[in-house]
Structure formats: C-alpha cells, structure tokens
Protein backbone atom coordinates (compact mmCIF):
# COMPACT_ATOMS: atom_id res chain seq x y z
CA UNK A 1 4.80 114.75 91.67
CA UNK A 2 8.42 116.13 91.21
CA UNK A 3 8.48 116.44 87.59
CA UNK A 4 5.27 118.96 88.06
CA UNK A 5 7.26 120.92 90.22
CA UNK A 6 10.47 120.89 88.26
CA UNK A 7 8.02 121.93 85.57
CA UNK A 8 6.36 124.74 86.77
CA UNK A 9 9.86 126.14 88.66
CA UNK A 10 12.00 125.54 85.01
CA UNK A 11 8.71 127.47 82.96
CA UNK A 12 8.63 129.68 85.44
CA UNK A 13 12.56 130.85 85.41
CA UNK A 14 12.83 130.12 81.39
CA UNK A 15 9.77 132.35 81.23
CA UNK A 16 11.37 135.69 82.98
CA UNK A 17 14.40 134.68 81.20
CA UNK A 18 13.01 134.95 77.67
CA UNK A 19 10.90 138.48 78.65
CA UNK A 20 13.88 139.73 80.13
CA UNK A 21 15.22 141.55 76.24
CA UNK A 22 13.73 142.62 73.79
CA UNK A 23 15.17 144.40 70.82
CA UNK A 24 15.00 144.41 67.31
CA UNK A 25 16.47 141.11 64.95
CA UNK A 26 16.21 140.97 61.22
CA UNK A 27 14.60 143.11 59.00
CA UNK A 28 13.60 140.14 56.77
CA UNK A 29 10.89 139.27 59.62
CA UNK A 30 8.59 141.50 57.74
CA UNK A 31 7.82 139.44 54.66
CA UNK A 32 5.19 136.89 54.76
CA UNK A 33 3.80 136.49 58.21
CA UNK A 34 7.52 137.05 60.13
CA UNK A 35 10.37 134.83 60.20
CA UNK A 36 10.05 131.00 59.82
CA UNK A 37 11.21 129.49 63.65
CA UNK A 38 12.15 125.93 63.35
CA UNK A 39 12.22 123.78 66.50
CA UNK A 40 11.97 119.82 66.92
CA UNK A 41 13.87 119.54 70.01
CA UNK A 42 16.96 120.90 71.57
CA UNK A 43 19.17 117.72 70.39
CA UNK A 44 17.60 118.48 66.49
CA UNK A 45 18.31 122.30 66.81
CA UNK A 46 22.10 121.17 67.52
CA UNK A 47 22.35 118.76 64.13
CA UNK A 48 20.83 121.20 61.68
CA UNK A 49 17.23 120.94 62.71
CA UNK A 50 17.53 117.23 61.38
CA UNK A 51 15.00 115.74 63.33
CA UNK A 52 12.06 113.67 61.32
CA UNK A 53 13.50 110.47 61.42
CA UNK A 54 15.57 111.52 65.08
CA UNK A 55 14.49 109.04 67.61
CA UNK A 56 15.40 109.47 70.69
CA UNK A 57 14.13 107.71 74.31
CA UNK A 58 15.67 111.70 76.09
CA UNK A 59 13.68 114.09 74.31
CA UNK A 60 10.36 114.33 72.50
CA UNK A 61 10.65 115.19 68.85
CA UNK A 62 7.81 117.93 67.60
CA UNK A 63 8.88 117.51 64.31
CA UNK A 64 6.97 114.27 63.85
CA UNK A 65 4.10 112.83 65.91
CA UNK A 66 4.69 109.45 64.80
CA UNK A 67 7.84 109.40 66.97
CA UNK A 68 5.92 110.19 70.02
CA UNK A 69 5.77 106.60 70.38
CA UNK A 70 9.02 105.82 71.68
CA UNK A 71 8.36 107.54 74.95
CA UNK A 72 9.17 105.41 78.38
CA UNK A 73 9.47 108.51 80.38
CA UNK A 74 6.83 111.15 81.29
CA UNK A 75 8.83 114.39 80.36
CA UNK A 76 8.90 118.03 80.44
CA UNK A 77 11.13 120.31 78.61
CA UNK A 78 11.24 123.83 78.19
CA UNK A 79 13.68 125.62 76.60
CA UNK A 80 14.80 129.61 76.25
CA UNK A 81 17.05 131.31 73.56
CA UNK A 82 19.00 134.86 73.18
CA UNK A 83 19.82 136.07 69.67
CA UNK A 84 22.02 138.72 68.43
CA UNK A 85 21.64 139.87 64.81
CA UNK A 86 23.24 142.39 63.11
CA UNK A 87 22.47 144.15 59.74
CA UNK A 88 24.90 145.13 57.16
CA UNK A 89 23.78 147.32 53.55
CA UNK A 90 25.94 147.56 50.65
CA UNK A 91 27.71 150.43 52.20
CA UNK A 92 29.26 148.95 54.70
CA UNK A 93 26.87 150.34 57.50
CA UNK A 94 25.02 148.95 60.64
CA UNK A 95 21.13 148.83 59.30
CA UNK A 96 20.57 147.46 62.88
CA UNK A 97 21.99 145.89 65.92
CA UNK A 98 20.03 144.20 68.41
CA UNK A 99 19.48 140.90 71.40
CA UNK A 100 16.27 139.35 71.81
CA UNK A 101 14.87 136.73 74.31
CA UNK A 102 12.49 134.51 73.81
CA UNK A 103 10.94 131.07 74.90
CA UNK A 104 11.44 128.09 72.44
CA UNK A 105 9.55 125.54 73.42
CA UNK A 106 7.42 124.46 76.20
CA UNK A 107 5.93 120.34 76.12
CA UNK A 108 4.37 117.55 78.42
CA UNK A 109 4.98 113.89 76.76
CA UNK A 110 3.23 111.20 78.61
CA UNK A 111 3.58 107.29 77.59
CA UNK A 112 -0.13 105.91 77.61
CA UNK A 113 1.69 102.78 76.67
CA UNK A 114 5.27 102.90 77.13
CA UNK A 115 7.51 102.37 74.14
CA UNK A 116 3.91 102.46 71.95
CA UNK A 117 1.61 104.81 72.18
CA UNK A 118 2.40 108.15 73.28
CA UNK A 119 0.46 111.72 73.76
CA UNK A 120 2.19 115.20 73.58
CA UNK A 121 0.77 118.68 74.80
CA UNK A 122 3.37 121.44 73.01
CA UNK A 123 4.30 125.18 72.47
CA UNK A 124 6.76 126.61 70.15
CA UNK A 125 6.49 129.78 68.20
CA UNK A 126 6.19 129.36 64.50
CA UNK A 127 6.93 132.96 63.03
CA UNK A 128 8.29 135.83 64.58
CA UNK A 129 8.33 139.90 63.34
CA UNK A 130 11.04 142.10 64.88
CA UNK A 131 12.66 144.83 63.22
CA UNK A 132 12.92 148.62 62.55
CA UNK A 133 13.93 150.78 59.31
CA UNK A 134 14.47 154.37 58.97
CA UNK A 135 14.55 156.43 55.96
CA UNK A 136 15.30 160.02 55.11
CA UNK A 137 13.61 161.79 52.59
CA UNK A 138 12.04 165.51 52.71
CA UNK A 139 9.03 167.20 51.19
CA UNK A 140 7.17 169.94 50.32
CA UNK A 141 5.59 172.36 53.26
CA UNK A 142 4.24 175.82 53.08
CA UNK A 143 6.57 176.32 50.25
CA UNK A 144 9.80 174.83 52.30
CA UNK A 145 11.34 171.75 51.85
CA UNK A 146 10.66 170.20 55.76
CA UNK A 147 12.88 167.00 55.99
CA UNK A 148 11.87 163.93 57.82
CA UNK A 149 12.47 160.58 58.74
CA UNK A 150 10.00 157.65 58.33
CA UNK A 151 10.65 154.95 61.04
CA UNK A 152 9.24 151.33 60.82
CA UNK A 153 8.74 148.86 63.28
CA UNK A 154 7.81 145.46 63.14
CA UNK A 155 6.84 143.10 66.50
CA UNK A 156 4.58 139.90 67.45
CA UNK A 157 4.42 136.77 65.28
CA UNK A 158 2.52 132.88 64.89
CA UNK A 159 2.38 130.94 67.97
CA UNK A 160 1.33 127.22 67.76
CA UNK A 161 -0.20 124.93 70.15
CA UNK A 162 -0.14 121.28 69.42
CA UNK A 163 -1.54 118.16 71.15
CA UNK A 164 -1.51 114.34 69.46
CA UNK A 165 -0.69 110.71 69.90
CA UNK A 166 2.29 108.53 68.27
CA UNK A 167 1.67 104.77 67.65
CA UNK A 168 3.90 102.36 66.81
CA UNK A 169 3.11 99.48 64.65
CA UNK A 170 5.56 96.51 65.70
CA UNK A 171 9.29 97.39 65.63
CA UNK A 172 9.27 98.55 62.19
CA UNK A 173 6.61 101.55 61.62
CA UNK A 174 5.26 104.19 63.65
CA UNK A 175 2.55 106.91 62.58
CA UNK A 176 0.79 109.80 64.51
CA UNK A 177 -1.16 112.65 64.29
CA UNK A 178 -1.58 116.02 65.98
CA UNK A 179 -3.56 118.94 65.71
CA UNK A 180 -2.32 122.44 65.82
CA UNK A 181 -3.56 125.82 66.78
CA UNK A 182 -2.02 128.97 65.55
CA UNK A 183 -2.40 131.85 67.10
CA UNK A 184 -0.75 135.55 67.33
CA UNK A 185 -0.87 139.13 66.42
CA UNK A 186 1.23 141.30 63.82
CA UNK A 187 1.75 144.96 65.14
CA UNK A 188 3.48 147.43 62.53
CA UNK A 189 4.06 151.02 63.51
CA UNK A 190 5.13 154.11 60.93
CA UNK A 191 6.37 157.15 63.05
CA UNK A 192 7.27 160.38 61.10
CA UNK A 193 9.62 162.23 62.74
CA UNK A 194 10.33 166.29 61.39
CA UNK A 195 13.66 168.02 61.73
CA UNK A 196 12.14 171.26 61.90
CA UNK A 197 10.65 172.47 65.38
CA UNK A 198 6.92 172.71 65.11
CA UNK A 199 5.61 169.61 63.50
CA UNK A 200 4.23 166.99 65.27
CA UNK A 201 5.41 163.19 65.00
CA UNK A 202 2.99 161.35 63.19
CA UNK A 203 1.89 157.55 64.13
CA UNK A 204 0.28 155.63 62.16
CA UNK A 205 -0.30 151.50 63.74
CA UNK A 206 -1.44 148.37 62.08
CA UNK A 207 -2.62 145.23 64.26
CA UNK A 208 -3.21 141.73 62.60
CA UNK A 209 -4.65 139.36 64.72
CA UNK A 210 -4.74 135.76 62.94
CA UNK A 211 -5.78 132.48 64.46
CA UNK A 212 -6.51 128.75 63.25
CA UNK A 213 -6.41 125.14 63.02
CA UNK A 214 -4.78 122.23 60.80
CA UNK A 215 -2.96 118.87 61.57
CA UNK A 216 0.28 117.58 61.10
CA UNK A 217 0.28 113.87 60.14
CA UNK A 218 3.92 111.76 60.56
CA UNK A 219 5.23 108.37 59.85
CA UNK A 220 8.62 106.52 60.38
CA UNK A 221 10.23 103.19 59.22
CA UNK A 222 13.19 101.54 60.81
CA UNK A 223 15.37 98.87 60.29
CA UNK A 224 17.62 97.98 62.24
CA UNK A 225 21.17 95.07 62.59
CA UNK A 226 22.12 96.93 58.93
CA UNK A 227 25.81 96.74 59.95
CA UNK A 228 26.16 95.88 63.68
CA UNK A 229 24.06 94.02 65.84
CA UNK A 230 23.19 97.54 67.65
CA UNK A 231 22.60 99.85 64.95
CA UNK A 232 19.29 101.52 63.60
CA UNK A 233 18.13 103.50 60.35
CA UNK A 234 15.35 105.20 60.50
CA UNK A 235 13.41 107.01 57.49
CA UNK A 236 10.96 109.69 58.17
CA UNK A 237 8.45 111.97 57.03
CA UNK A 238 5.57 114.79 58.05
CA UNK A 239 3.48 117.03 56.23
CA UNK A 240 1.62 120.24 57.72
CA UNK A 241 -1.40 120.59 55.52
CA UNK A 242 -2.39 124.06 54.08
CA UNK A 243 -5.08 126.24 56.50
CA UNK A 244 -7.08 129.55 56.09
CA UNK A 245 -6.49 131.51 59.43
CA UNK A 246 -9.19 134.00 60.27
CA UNK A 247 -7.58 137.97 60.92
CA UNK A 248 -8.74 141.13 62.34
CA UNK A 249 -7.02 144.02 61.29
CA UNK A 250 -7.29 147.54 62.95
CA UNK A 251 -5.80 150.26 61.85
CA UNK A 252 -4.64 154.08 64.02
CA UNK A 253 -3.52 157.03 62.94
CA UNK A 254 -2.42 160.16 64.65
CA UNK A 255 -0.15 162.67 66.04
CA UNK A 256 2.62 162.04 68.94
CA UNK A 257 1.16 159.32 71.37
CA UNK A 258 -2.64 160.19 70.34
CA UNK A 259 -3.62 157.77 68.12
CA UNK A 260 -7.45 157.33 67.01
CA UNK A 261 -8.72 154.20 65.12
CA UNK A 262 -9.69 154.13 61.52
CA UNK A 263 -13.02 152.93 60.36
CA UNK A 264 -13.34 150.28 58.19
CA UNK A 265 -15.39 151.25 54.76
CA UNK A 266 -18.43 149.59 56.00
CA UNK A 267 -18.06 151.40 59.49
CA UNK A 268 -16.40 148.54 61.94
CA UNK A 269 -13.44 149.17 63.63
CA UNK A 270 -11.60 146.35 62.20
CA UNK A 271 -11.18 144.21 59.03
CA UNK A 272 -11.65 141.14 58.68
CA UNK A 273 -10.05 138.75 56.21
CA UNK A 274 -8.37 135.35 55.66
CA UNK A 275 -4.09 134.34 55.06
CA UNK A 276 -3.55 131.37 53.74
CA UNK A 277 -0.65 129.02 55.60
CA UNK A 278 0.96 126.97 53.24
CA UNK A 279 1.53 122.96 53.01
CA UNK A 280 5.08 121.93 55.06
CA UNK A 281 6.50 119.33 54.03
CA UNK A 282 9.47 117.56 55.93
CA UNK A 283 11.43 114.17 54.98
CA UNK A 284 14.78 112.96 56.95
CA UNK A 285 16.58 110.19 57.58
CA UNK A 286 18.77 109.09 60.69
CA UNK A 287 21.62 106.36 61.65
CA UNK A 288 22.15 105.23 65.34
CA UNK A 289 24.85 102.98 65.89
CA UNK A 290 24.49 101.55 69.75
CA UNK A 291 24.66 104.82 71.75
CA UNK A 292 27.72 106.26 70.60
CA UNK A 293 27.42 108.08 68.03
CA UNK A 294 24.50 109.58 65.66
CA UNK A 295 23.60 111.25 62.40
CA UNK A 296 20.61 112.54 61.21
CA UNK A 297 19.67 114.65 57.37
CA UNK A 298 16.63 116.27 57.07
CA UNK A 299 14.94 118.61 54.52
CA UNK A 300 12.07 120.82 53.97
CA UNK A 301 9.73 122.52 51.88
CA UNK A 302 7.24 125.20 51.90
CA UNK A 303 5.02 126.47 48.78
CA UNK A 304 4.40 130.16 50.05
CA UNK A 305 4.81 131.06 46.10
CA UNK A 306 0.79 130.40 46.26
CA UNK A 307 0.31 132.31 49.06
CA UNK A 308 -3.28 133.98 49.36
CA UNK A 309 -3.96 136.36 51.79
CA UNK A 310 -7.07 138.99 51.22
CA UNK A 311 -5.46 141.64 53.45
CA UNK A 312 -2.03 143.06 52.34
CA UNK A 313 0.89 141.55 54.00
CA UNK A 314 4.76 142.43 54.30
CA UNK A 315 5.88 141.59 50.38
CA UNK A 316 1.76 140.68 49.16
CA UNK A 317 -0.90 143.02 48.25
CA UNK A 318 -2.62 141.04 45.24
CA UNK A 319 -4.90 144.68 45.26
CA UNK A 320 -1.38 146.49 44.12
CA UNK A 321 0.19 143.36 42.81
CA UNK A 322 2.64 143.08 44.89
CA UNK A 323 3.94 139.51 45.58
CA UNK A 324 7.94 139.24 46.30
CA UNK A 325 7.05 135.40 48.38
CA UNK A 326 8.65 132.16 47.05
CA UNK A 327 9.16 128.45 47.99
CA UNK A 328 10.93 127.85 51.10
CA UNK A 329 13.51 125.11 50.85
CA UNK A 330 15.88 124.30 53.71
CA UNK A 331 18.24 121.13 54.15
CA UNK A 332 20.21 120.76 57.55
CA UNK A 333 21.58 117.90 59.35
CA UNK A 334 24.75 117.00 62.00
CA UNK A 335 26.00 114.29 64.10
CA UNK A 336 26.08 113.19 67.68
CA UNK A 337 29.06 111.91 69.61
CA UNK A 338 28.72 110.26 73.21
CA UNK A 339 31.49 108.98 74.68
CA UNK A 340 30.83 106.25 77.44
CA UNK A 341 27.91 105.30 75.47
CA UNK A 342 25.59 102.98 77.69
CA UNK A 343 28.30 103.03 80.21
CA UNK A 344 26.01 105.19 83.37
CA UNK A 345 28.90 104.95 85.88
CA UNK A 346 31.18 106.79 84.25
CA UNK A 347 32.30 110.87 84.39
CA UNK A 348 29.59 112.91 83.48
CA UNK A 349 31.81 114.66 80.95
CA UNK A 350 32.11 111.07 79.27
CA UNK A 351 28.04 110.25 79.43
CA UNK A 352 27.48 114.23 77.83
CA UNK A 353 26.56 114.13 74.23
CA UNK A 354 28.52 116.51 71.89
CA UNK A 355 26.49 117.96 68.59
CA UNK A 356 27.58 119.57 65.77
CA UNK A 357 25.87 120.51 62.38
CA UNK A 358 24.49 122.88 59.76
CA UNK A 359 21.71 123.89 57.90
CA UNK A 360 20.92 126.03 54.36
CA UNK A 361 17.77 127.66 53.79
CA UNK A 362 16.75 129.54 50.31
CA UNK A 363 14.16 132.12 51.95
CA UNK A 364 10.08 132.66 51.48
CA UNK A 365 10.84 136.18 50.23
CA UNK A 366 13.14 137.64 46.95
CA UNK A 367 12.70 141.12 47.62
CA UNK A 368 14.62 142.23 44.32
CA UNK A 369 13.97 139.31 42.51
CA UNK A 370 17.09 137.57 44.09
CA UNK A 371 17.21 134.40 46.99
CA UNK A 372 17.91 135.43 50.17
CA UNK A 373 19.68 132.78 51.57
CA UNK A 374 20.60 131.34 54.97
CA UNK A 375 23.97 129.24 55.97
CA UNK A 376 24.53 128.74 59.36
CA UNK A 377 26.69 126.35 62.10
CA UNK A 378 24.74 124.34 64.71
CA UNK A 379 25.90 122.83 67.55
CA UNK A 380 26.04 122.23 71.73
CA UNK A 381 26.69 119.45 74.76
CA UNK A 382 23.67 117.67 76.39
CA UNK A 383 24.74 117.20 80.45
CA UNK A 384 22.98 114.94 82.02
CA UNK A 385 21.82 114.85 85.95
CA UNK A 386 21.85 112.70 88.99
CA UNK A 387 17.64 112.38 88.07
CA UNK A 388 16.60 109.85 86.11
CA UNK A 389 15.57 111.30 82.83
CA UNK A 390 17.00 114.71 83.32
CA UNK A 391 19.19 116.55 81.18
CA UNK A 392 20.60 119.98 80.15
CA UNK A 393 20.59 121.16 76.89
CA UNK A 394 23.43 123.80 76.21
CA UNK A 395 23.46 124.77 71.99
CA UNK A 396 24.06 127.53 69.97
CA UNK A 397 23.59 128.57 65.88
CA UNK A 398 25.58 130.70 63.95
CA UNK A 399 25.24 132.97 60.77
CA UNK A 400 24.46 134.57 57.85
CA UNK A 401 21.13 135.56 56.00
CA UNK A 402 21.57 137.14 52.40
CA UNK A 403 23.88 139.42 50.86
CA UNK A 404 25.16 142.94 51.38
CA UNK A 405 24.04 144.32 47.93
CA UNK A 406 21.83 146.66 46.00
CA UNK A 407 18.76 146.90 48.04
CA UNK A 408 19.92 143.95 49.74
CA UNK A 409 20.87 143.65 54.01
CA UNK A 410 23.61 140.85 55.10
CA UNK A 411 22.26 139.53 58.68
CA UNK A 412 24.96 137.97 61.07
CA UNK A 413 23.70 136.16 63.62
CA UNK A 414 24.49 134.42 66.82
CA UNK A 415 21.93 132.17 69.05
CA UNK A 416 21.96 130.79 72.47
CA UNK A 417 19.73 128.10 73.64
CA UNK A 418 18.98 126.60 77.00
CA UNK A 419 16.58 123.97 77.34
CA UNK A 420 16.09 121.64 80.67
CA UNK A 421 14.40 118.13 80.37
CA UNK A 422 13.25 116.29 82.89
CA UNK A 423 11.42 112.63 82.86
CA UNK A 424 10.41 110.25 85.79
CA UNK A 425 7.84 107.01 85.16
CA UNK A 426 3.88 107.84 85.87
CA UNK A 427 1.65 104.92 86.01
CA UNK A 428 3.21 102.31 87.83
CA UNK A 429 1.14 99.59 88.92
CA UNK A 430 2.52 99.02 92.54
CA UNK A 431 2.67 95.28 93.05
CA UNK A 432 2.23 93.47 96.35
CA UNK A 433 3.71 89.90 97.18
C-alpha cells in the first residue's frame, strides 16, 4: 500500500537523519536515569507538550490511549529532532557546547472501527544521558605532585515501546489502555588524563542495561455546543503506573584503550539489580472551536523523591546516602491558529496550522539542595499535502534549564523538529451495484 512505502522511505531518511550528530547536551542528563523526553505528538510538542485532552482526527496522540479512538485514517508518523545546548557556570564560562540528532517518534495507528476503536504500535525515547565534565585537580606521585584531569562522559538512555487500543463510549467518554516496554542501556566512562609524559590514561567504564514492562491507562470527557454550535471541551487524564526494571551492570577498568572487566563479589561479570520507575501522572484540558483555532493546558507529575534503585545511580546511592532526586512537576500548554479552517480549496499557506506555546518544568534532581528549573518557548507550522491525510510538521523549542550559580550550570537550548504524517483509509469494503 502507499502509506507502507511512504513509511518505510520517511523512517528510513528520518533514521540517517537523527544518527547523522552526535555530541554532547546537558550535563543534568546524569541524574536519575537521564533526561526526562516528553513527546505526545508533533502538534502537542508545538503548544507546550499540552496534549491529554488534544484531540485531533491528523495526528495520533501518545500521551493518552483513550484518544486513540478518534482515528478515521490509518497513519504513520515519524518524526526527527536536532538540539543545541550550551552550558554556562557561575564564571561566565562554556561548561559545554554541543548538537545532537536523534529520532522522536516512530507510530502505526490503525482504526479497527473508525471514529471508535482504535490500535497504536509506538516508539519514542523516554530518557536520554549525554554529557561530559572535566576537572583538574593533582596528586601525590613518587613524591611529585603529577596533575591530571578527570573526564566524564555520559551516553544511552530509556527507550519505550508501546502498543494499545482507544475506545470510545458514545460521544461523550473515551478510555484506553496500552502497555509499554522500556528498554536501554546507561554507558558512563571516567578517563584520567596526566600532564606529565609517562603515565598512562586511565579508563574506567560503567554499562547499565535496564529493561521492563507497565501500562499506561487514559480517559477523556467531552462536551461539546458550550458556546457555538461547533465548539468542543475536552478534559483529560493518564497515569503511568510505577515498575521495577531488571539491570545488568558491568563494570571495566584499565589503562589507554585496554580495558578488562571487573568481577562482581560473587564472581559474575555483571550485577544485577532492580530501579524503580516512578508513577506519571498527566491531567489537561483542551478547547476546539470549529477548526480555527485551538488551545490546550496540560500538567504533570512525577514522584522520583521515592525513587529506589539497588545499584547506585547519577544523584542515588542509598549504600552512601546519597539521594539529590525530587518530584517532577511540569505545566505547559499553547494555542493553534488555522486560517481557512474547513475551507480545503484554499492556499495552502491559509489551510497550514500555526502553534505557539510554553512549558515550565521544576526538575527530578536538586543537586545543591536548590530546583533546577526549566522555561522554555514552543512553537511551529503544520503544511499540509496534496495526499489525503498527509502533513508536515515543522516546530521548534527554546530555552533555559537552571541557574548559573554556585555549583550550579545555566543550559540554553535550541530544538528542531521534523516530523512527516501520512494517513490513507485501510479496510474498505468495496461495494458492487
């Protein structure tokens, strides 16, 4: 069918897109298991990430399964983003400066019963680690003081996998369910570099491995003719609940690129242990009025203050009693503007919807006992194509993450997102006269 092919050709290109940079983002990805990625959908990554209560016959929402039910459309969308973040200390200097690729999102929606009952196959990352530190420092040797710096770099992160159905119950309710798979790898390397000729660098590497499995249950009320015979408001919510994910930790150590793996105390090569994922909660509301215009408020909340993990983790080691992790909170919302509304003949730059919104996130971590939070700008044009159900997704998010003092690092950031959709209709009964 074409929307396989388009599928496979737009994974395909997004794919060598995303793998095409890689360099290192914020040094806050190493708290907790890596930086929180949120994605519902390209039009809720333009508004804020306000997308529980978003409905939308375009795009499939992964933010809540229960809205999987207003699919008509088989649809594919896959989606690619470039960031650029750049670290500031107290001092006024560059900590780090780097551009990353990556894929956002990758999902097949199919209608089992358009319009009320719908099942969704999805990617998306969940968490990602990326950064480096150096530090300076000297010691001791053979009676000499041998200086030295102490590099550390973070990479890998969660990936989920989800699959469910969305049913809707009348015109009024919808619920749905889905199941989700994480999956991924932590990899954390310490090279000690000497000044002094002589000394060898020393490596020593940390791999986490995690995996696991928990569901996401969602629900959604609407009522609609409020204020105009066209209008809908839509309340929303989804919760994530809490899930032990098996690791495997192994753990190198040695000189220059010859690295030999440590043995666990009862003589494996690995560890083995369990991290707790917290609950997510999510609640939102949205206002459609014909197919104008749009707004949509959403918030969030994560309990990582009870995280458990038995193997230490960036900011936890309950052996050491170290725990810097808090609750996540985030609140983020925008609106939508389309100008010909449900007027199809007319310019495409009239039929484009035009985003714009924000978000503010208090993060999981308080490194020095102080909130580390986010502010950014959302925003971005939908085009859409001669093909029925197709679309282009152009957005972009700007920045800040905490505060340029003490201990503290001030991220700027800028993000660019591409995402294509397609749809066509599957299943139709062919009828003869």
């Amino acid at each position: 069918m074409r929307l396989l092919a388009l599928a496979l050709l737009a994974a395909t290109a997004l794919g060598a897109q995303a793998q095409g940079t890689n360099n290192y983002g914020s040094i806050y990805s190493l708290y907790g298991l890596g930086e929180r990625i949120e994605f519902g959908s390209a039009q809720s990554s333009m508004l804020g990430h306000g997308g529980v209560a978003l409905r939308s016959g375009s795009y499939v929402n992964l933010s809540n399964p229960a809205l999987w039910s207003d699919q008509a459309l088989t649809t594919f969308s896959a989606g690619a983003s470039v960031a650029t973040v750049r670290g500031e200390d107290a001092f006024g200097d560059d900590t780090s400066v780097g551009t990353a690729g990556d894929l956002s999102s990758l999902h097949l929606g199919i209608p089992l019963i358009p319009a009320k009952l719908g099942l969704v196959l999805a990617y998306r990352p969940y968490s990602r680690v990326n950064y480096r530190a150096a530090i300076r420092d000297s010691l001791m040797v053979d009676d000499e003081m041998a200086a030295y710096t102490l590099n550390q770099e973070g990479a890998g992160g969660l990936q989920q996998l989800s699959g469910g159905l969305g049913l809707k119950l009348g015109n009024v309710v919808q619920l749905g369910a889905s199941a989700d798979v994480f999956f991924g790898s932590q990899e954390l390397l310490q090279r000690t570099q000497f000044d002094q000729a002589g000394y060898l660098e020393t490596r020593q590497g940390r791999v986490t491995r995690l995996r696991g499995v928990t569901a996401t249950l969602g629900g959604a009320v609407t009522g609609r003719q409020l204020f105009r015979d066209d209008d809908a408001f839509t309340v929303a919510a989804a919760f994530t609940l809490p899930t032990d994910l098996s690791a495997s930790r192994t753990v190198t150590l040695g000189e220059s690129l010859d690295r030999d793996t440590l043995r666990a105390p009862d003589g494996s090569l690995s560890i083995d242990g369990d991290v707790r994922l917290p609950l997510a909660v999510r609640g939102g509301v949205s206002y459609l009025s014909g197919l104008r215009w749009l707004a949509a408020l959403d918030a969030s909340y994560e309990p990582w203050s009870g995280f458990e993990s038995t193997l230490p983790v960036g900011g936890f080691d309950e052996a050491a009693g170290l725990d810097v992790l808090q609750d996540r909170f985030r609140i983020g919302g925008g609106v939508e503007v389309t100008p010909a509304g449900r007027d199809r003949r007319a310019p495409a730059l009239r039929r484009s919807a035009y985003r714009l919104g924000g978000y503010a996130e208090r993060g999981l971590y308080a490194p020095s006992g102080e909130d580390v939070t986010t502010v950014a700008l959302t925003g971005g044009v939908s085009i859409p194509n001669r093909l029925t159900g197709a679309r282009v997704d152009l957005g972009f998010e700007l920045g800040t993450r905490g505060s340029a003092e003490g201990v503290l690092v001030r991220d700027t950031f800028l993000k660019g997102t591409l995402t294509l959709n397609f749809g066509e209709r599957w299943f139709v009964r062919r009828r003869f006269d």
